[in-house]
PDB file of N, CA and C in Angstrom:
ATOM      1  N   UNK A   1       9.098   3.525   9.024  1.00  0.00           N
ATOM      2  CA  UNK A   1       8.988   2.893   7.714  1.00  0.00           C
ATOM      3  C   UNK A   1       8.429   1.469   7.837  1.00  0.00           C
ATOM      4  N   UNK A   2       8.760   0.674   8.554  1.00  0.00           N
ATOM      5  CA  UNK A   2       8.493  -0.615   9.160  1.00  0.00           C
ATOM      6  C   UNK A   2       6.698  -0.913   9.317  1.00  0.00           C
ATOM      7  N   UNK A   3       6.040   0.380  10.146  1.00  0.00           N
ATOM      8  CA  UNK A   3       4.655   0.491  10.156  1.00  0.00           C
ATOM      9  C   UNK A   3       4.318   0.464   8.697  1.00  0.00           C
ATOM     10  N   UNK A   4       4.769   1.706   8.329  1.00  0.00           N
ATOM     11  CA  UNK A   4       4.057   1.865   7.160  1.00  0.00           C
ATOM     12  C   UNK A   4       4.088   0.552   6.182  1.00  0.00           C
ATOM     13  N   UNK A   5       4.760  -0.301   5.866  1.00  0.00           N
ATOM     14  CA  UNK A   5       5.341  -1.495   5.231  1.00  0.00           C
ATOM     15  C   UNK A   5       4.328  -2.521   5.935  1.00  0.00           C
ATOM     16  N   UNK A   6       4.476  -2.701   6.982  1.00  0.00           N
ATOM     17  CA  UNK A   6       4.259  -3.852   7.693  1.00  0.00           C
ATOM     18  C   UNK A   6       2.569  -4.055   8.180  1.00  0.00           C
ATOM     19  N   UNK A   7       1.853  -2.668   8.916  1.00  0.00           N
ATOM     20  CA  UNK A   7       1.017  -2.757   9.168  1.00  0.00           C
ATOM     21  C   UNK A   7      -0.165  -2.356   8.466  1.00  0.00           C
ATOM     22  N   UNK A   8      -1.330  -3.051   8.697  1.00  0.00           N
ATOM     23  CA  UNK A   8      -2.382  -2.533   7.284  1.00  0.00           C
ATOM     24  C   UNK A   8      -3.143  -1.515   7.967  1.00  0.00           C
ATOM     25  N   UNK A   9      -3.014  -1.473   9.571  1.00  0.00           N
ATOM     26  CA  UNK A   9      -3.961  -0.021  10.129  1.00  0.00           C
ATOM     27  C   UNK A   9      -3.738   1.189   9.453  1.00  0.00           C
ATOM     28  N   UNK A  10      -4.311   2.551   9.135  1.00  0.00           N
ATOM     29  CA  UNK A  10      -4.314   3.686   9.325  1.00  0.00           C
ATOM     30  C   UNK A  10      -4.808   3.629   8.073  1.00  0.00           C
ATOM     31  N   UNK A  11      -4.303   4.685   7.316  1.00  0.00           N
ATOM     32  CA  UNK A  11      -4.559   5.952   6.547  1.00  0.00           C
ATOM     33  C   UNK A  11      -3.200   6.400   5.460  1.00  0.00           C
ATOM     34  N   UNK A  12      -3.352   6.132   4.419  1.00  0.00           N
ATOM     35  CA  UNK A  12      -2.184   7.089   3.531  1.00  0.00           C
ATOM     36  C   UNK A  12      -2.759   8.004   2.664  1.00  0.00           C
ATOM     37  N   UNK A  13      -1.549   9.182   2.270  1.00  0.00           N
ATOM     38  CA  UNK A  13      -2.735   9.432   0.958  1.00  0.00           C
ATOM     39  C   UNK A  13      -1.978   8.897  -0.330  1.00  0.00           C
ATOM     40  N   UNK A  14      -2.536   9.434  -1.508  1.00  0.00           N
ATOM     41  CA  UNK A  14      -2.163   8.932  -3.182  1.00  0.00           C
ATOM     42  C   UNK A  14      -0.962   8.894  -3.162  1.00  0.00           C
ATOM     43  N   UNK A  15      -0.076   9.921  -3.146  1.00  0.00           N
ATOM     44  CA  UNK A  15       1.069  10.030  -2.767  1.00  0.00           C
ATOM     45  C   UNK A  15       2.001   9.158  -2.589  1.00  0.00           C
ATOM     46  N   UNK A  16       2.215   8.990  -1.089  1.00  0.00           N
ATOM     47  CA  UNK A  16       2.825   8.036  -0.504  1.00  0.00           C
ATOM     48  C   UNK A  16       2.124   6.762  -0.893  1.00  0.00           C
ATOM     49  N   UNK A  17       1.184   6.371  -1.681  1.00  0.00           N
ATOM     50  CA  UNK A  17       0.788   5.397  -2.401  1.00  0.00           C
ATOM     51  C   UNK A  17       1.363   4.689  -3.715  1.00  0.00           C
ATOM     52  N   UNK A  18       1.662   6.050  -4.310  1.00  0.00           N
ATOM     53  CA  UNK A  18       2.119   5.869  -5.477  1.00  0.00           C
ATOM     54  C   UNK A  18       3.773   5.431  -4.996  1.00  0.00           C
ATOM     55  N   UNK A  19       4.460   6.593  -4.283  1.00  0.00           N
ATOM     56  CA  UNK A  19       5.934   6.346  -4.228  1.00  0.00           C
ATOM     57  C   UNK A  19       6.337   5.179  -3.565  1.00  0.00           C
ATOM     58  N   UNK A  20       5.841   4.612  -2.776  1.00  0.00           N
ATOM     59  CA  UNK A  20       6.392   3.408  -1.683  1.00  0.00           C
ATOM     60  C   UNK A  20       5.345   1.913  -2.764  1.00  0.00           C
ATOM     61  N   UNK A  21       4.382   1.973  -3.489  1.00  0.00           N
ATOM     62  CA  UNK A  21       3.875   1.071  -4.574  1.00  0.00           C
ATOM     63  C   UNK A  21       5.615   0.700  -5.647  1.00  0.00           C
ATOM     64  N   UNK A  22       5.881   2.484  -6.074  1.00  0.00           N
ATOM     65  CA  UNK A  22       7.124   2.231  -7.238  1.00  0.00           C
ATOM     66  C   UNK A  22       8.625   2.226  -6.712  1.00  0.00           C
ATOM     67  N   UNK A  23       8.548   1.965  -5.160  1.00  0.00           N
ATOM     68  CA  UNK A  23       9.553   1.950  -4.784  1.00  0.00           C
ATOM     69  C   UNK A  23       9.477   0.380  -4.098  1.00  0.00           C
ATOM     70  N   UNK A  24       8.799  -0.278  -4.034  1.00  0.00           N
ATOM     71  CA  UNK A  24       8.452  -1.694  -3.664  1.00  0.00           C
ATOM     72  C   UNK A  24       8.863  -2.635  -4.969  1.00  0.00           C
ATOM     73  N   UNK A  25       8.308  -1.858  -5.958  1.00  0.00           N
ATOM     74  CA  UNK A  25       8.411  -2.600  -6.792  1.00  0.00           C
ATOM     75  C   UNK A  25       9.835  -2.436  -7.368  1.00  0.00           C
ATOM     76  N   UNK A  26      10.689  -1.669  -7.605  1.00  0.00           N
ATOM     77  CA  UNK A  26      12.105  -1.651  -8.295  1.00  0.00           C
ATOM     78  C   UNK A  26      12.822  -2.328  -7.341  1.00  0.00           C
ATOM     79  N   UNK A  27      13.087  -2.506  -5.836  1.00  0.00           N
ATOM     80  CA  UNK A  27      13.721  -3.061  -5.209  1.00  0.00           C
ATOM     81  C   UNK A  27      12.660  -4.717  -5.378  1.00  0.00           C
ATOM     82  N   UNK A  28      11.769  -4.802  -5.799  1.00  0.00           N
ATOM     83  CA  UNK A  28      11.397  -6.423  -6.190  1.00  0.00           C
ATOM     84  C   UNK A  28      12.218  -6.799  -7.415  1.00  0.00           C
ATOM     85  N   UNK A  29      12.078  -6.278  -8.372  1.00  0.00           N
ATOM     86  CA  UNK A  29      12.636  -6.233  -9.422  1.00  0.00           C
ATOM     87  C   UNK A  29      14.264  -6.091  -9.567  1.00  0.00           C
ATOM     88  N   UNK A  30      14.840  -5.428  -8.622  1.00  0.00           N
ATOM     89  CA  UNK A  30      16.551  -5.410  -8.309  1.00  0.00           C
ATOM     90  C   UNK A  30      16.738  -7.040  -8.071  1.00  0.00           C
ATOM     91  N   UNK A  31      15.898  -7.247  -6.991  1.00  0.00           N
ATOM     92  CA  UNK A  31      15.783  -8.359  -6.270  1.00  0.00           C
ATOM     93  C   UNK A  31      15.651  -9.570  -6.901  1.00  0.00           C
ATOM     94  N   UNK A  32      15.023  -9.477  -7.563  1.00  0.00           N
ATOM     95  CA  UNK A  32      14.463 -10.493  -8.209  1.00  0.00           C
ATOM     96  C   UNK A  32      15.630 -10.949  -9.739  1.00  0.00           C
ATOM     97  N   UNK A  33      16.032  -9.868 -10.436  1.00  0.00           N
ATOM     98  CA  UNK A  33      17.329 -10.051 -11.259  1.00  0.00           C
ATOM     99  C   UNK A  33      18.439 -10.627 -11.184  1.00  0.00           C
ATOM    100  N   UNK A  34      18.836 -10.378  -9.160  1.00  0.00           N
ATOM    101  CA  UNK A  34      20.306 -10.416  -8.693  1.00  0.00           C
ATOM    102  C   UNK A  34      19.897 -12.346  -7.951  1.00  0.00           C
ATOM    103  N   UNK A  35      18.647 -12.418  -7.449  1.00  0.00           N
ATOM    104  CA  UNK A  35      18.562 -13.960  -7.316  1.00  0.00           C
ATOM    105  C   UNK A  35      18.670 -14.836  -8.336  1.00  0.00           C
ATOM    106  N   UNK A  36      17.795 -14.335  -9.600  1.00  0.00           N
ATOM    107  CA  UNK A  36      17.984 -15.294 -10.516  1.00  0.00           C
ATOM    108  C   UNK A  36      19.036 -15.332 -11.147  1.00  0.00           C
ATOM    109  N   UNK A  37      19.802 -14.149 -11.481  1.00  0.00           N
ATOM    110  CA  UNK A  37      21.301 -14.117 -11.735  1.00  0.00           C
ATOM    111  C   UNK A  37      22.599 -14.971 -10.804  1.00  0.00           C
ATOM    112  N   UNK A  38      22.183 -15.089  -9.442  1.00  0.00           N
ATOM    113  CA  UNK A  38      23.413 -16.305  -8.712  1.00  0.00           C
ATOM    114  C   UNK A  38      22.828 -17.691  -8.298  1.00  0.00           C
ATOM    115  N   UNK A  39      21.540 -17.122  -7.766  1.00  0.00           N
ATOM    116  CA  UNK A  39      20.900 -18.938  -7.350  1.00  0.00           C
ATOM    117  C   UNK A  39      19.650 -19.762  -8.212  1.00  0.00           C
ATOM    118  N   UNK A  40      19.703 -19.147  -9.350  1.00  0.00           N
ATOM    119  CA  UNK A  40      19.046 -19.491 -10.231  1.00  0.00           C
ATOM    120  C   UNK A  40      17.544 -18.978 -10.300  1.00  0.00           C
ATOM    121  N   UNK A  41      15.870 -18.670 -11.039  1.00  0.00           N
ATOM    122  CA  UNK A  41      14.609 -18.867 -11.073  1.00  0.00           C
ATOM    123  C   UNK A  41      14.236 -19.094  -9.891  1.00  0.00           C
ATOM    124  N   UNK A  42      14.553 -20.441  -9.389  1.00  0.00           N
ATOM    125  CA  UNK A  42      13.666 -20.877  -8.167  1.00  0.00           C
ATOM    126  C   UNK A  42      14.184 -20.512  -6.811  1.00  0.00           C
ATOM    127  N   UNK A  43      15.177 -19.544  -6.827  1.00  0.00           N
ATOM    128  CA  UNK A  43      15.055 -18.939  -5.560  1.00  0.00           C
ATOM    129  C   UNK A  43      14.524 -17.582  -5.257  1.00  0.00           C
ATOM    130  N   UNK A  44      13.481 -17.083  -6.499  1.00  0.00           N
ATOM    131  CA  UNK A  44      12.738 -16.054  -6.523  1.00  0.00           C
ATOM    132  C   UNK A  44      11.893 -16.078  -5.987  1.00  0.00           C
ATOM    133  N   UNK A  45      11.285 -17.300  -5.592  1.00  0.00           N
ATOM    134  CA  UNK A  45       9.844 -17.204  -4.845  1.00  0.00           C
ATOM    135  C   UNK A  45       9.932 -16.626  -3.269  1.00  0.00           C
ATOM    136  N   UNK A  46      10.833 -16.702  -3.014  1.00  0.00           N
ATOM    137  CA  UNK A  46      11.007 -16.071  -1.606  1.00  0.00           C
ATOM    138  C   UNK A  46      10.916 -14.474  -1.387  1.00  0.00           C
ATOM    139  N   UNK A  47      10.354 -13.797  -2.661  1.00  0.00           N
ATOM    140  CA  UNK A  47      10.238 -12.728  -2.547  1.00  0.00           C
ATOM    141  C   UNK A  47       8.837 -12.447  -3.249  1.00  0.00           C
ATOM    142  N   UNK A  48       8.457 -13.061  -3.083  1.00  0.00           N
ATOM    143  CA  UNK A  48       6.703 -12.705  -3.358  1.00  0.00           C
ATOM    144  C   UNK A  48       5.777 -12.889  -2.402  1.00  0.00           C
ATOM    145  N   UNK A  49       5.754 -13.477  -1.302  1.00  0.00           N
ATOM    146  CA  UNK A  49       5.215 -12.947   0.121  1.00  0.00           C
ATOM    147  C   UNK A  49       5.679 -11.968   0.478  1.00  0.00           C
ATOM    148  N   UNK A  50       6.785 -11.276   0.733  1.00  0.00           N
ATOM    149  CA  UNK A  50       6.759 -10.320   1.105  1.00  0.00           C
ATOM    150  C   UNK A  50       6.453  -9.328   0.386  1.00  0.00           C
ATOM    151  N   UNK A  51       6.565  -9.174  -0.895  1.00  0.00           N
ATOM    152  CA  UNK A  51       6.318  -8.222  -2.149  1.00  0.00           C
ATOM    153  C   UNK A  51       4.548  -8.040  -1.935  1.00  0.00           C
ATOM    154  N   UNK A  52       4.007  -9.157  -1.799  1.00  0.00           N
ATOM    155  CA  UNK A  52       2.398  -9.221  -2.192  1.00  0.00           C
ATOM    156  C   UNK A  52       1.617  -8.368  -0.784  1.00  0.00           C
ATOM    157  N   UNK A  53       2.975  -8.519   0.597  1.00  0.00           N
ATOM    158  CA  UNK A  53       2.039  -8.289   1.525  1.00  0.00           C
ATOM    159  C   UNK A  53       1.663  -6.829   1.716  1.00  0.00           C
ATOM    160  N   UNK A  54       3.328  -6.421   1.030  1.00  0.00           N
ATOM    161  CA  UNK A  54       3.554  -5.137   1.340  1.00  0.00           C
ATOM    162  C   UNK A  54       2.082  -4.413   0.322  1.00  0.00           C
ATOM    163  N   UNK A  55       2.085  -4.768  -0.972  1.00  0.00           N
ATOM    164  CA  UNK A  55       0.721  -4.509  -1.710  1.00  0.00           C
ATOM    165  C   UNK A  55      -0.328  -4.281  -1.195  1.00  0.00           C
ATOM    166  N   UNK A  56      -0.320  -5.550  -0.542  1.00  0.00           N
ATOM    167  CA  UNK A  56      -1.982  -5.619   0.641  1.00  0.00           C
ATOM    168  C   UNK A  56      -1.871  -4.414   1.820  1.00  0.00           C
ATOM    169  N   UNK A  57      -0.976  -4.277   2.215  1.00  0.00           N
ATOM    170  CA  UNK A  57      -0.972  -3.085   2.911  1.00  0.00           C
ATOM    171  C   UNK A  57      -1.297  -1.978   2.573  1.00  0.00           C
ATOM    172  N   UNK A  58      -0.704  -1.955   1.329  1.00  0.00           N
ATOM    173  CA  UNK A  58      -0.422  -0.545   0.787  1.00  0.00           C
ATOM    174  C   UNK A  58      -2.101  -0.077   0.939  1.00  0.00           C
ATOM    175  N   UNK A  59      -2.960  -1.510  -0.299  1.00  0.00           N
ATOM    176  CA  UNK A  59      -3.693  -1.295  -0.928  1.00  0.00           C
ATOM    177  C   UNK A  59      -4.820  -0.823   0.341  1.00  0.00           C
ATOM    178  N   UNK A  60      -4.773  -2.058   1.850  1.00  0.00           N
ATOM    179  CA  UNK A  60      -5.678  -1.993   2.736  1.00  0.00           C
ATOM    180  C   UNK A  60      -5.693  -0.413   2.941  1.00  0.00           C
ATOM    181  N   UNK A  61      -4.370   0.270   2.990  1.00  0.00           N
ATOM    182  CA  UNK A  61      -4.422   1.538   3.471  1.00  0.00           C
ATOM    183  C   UNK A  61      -5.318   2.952   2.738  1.00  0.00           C
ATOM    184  N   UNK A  62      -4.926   2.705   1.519  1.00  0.00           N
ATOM    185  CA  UNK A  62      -5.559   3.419   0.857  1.00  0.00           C
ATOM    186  C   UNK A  62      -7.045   3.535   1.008  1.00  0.00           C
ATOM    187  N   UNK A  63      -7.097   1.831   0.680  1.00  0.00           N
ATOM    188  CA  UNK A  63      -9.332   1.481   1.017  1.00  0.00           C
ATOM    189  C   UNK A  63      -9.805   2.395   2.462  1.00  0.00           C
ATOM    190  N   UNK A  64      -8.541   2.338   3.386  1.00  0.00           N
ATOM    191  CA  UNK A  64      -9.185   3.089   4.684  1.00  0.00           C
ATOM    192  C   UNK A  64      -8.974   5.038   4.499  1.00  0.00           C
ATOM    193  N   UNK A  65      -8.493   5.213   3.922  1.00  0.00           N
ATOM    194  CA  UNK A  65      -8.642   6.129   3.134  1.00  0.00           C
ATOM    195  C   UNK A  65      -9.323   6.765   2.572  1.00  0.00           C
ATOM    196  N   UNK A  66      -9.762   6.315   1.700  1.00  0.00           N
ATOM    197  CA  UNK A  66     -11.269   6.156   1.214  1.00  0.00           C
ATOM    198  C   UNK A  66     -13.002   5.972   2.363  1.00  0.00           C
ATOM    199  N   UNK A  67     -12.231   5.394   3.000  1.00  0.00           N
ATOM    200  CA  UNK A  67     -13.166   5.353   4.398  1.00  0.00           C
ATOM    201  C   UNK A  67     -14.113   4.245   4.036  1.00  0.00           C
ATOM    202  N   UNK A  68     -12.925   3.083   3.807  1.00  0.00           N
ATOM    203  CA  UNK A  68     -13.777   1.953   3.052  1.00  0.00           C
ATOM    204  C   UNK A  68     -12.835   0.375   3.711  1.00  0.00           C
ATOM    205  N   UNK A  69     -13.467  -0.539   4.055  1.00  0.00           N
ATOM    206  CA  UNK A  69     -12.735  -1.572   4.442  1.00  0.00           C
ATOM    207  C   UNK A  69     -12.024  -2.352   3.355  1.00  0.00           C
ATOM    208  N   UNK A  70     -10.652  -2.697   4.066  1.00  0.00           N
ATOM    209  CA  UNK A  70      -9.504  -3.675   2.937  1.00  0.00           C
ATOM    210  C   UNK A  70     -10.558  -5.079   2.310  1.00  0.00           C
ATOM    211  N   UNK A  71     -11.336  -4.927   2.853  1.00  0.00           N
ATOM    212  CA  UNK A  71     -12.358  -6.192   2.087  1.00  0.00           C
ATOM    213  C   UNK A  71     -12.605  -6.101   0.384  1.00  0.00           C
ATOM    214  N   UNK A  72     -12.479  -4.524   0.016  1.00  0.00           N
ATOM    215  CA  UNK A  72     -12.935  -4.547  -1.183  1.00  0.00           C
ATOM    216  C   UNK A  72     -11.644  -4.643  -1.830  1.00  0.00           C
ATOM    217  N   UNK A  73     -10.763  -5.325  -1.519  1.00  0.00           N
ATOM    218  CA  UNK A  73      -9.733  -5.991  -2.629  1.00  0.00           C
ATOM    219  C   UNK A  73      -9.883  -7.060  -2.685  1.00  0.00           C
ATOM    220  N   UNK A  74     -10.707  -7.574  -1.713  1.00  0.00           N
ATOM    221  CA  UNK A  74     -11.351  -8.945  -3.044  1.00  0.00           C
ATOM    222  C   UNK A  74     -12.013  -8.509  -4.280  1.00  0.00           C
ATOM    223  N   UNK A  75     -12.128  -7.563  -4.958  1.00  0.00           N
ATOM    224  CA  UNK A  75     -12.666  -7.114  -6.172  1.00  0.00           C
ATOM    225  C   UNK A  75     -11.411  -7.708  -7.063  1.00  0.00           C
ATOM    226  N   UNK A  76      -9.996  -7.913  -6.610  1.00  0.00           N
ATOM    227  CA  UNK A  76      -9.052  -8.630  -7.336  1.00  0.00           C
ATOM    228  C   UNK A  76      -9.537  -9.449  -8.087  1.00  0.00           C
ATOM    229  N   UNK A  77      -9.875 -10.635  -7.165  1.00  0.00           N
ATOM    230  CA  UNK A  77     -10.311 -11.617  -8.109  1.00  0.00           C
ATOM    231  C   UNK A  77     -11.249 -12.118  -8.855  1.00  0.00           C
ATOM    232  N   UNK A  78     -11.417 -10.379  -9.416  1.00  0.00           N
ATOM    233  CA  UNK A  78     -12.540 -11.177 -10.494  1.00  0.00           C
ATOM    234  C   UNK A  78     -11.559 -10.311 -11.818  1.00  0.00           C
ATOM    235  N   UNK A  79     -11.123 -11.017 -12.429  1.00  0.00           N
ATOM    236  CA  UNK A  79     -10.158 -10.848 -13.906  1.00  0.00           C
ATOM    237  C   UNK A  79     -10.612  -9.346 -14.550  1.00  0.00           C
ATOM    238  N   UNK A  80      -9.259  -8.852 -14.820  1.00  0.00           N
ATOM    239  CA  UNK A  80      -9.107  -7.506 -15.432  1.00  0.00           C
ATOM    240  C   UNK A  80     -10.359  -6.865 -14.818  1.00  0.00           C
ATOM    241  N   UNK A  81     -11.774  -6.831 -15.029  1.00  0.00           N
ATOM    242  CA  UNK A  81     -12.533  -5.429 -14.570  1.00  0.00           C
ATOM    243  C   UNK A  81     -12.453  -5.472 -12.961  1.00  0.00           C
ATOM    244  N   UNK A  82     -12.129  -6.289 -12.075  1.00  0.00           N
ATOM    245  CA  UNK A  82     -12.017  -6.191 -10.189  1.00  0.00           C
ATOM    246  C   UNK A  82     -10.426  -5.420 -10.565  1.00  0.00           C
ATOM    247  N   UNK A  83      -9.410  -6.022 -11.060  1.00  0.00           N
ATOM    248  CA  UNK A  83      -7.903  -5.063 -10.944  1.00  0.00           C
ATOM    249  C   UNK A  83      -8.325  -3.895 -11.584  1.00  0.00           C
ATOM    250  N   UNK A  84      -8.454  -3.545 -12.517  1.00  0.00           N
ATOM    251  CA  UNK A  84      -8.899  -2.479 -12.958  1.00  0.00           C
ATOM    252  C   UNK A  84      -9.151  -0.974 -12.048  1.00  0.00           C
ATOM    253  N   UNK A  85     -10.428  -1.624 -11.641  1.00  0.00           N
ATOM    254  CA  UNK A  85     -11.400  -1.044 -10.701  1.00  0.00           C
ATOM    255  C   UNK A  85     -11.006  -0.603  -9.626  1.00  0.00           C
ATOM    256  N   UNK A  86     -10.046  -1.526  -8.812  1.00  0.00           N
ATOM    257  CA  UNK A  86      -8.892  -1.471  -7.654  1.00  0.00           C
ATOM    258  C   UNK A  86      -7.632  -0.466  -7.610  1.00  0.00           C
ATOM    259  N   UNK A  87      -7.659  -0.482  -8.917  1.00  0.00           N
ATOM    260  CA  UNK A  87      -6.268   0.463  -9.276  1.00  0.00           C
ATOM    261  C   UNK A  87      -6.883   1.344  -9.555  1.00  0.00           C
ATOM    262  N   UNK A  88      -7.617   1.729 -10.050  1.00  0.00           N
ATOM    263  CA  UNK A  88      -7.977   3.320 -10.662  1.00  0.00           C
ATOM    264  C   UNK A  88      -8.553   3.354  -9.346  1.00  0.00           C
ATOM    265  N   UNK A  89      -8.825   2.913  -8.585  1.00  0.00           N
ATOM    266  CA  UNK A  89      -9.776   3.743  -6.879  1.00  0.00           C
ATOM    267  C   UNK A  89      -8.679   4.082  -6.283  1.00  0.00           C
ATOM    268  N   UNK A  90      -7.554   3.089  -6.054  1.00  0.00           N
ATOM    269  CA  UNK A  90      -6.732   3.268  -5.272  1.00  0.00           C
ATOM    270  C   UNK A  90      -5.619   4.232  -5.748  1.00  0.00           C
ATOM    271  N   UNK A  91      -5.685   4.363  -6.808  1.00  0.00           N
ATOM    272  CA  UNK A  91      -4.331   5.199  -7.609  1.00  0.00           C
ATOM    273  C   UNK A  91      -4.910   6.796  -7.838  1.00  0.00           C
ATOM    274  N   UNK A  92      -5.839   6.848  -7.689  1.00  0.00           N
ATOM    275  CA  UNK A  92      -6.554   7.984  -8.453  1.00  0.00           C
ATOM    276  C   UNK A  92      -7.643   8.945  -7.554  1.00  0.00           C
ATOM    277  N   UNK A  93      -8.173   8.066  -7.023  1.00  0.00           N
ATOM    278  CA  UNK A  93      -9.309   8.807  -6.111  1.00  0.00           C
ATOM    279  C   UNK A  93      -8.799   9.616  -4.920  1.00  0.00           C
ATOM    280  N   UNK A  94      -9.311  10.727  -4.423  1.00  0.00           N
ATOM    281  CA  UNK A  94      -8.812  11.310  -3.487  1.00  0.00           C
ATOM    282  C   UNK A  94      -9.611  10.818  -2.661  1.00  0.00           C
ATOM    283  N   UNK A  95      -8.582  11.018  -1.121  1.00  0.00           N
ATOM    284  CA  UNK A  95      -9.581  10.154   0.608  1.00  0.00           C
ATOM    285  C   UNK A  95     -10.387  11.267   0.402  1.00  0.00           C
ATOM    286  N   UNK A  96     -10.936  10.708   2.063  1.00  0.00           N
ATOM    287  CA  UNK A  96     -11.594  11.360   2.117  1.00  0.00           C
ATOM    288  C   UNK A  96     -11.682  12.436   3.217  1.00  0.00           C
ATOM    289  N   UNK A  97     -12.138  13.722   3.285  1.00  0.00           N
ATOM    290  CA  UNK A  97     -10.924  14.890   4.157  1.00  0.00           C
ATOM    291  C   UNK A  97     -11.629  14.647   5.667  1.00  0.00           C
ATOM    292  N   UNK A  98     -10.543  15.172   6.368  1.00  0.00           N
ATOM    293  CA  UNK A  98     -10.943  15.275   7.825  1.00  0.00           C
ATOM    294  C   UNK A  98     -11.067  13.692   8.488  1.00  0.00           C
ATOM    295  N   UNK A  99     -11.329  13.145   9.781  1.00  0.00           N
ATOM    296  CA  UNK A  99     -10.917  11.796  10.205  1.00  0.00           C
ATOM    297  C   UNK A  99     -12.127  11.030  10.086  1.00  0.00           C
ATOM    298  N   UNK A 100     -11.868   9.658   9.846  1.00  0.00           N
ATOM    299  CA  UNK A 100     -13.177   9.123   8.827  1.00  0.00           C
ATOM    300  C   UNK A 100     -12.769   7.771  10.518  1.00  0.00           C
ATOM    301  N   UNK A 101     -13.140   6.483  10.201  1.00  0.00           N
ATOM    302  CA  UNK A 101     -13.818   5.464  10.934  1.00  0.00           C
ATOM    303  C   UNK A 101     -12.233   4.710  11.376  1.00  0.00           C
ATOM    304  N   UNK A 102     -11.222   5.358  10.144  1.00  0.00           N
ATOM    305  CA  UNK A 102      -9.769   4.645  10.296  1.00  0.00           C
ATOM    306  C   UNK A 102      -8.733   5.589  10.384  1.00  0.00           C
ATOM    307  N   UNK A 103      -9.187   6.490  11.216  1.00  0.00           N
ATOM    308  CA  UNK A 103      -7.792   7.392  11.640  1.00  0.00           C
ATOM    309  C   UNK A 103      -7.655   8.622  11.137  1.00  0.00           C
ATOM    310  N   UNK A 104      -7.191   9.345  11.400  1.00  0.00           N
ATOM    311  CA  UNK A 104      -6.902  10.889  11.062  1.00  0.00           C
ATOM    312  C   UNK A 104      -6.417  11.134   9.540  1.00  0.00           C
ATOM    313  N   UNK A 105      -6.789  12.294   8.634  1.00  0.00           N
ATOM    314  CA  UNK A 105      -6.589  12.658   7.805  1.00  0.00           C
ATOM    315  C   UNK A 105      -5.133  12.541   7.236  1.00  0.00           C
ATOM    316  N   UNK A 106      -4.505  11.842   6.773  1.00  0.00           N
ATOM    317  CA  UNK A 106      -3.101  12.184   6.508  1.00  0.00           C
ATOM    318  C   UNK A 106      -2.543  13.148   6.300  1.00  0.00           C
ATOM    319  N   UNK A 107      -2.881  14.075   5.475  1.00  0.00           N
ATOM    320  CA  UNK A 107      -3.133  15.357   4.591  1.00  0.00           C
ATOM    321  C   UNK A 107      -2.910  16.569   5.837  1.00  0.00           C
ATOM    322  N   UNK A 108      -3.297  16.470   6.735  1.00  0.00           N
ATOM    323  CA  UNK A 108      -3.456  17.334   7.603  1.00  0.00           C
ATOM    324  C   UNK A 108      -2.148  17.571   8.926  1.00  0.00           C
ATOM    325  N   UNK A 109      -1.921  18.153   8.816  1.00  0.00           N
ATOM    326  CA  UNK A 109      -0.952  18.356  10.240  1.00  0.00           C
ATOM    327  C   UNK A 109      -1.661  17.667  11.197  1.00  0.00           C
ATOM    328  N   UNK A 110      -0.506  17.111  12.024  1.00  0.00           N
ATOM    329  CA  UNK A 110      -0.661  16.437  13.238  1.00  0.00           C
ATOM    330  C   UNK A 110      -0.561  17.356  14.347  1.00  0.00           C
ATOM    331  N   UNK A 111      -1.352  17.806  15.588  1.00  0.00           N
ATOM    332  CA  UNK A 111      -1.126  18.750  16.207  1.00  0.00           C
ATOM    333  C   UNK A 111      -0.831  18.093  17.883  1.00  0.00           C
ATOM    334  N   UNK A 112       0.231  18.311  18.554  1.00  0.00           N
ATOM    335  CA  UNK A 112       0.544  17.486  19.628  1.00  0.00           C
ATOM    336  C   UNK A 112       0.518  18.493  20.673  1.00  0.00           C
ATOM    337  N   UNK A 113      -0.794  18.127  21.305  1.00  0.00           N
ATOM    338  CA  UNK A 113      -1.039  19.286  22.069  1.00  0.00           C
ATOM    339  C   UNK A 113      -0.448  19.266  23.338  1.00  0.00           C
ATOM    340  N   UNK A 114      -0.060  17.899  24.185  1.00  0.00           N
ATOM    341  CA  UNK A 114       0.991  17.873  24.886  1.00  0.00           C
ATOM    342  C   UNK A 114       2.631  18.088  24.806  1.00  0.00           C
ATOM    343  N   UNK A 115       2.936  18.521  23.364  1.00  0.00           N
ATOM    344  CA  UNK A 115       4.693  19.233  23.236  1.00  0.00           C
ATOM    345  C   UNK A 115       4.283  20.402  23.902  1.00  0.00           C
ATOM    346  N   UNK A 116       5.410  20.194  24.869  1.00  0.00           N
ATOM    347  CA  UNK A 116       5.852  21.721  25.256  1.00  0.00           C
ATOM    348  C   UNK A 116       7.232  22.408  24.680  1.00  0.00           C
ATOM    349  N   UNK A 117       6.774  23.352  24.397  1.00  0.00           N
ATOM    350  CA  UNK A 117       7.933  24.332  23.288  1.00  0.00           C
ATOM    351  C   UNK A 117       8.267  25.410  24.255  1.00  0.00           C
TER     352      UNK A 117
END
């Protein structure tokens, strides 16, 4: 879980895009209620680096997915049509099948040809 969270290498698909995106976000949002509820507003900011990075991950992962570099989330910052654009690619588009420039198909069984059974 830690990789998947932490590191921006590989490959996800929509899926696990969508669920670990709406599962990032309710534990931000738990989070974010129960700080401002005992230590007031300003001890919320301590949870938006980690909230934003996990995003960037998510998002880098998907772009490699796509078989496309995390570069094109700089399309962010250009107001509503770059987010837009970012979210409907990343939320919506299917990768792309079989192993592209960033790692093996997610979608696909992993086959470990050194287990011995």
């Amino acid at each position: 879980m830690l990789k998947l969270l932490l590191s921006p290498a590989n490959r996800i698909p929509r899926s696990t895009f969508w669920w670990v995106t709406i599962a990032a976000s309710l534990v931000f949002v738990v989070l974010f209620a129960g700080l401002d509820a005992l230590l007031g507003h300003g001890s919320t900011l301590v949870l938006y680096p980690p909230f934003f990075w996990i995003l960037f991950v998510l998002g880098s992962k998907r772009y490699h997915d796509l078989n496309r570099s995390a570069k094109w989330l700089a399309l962010l910052l250009i107001p509503l049509l770059g987010v837009l654009w970012v979210a409907a690619e990343l939320a919506f588009r299917r990768g792309t099948a079989g192993e592209n420039a960033y790692g093996a198909d997610p979608l696909l069984p992993t086959v470990d040809y050194l287990e011995v059974r």
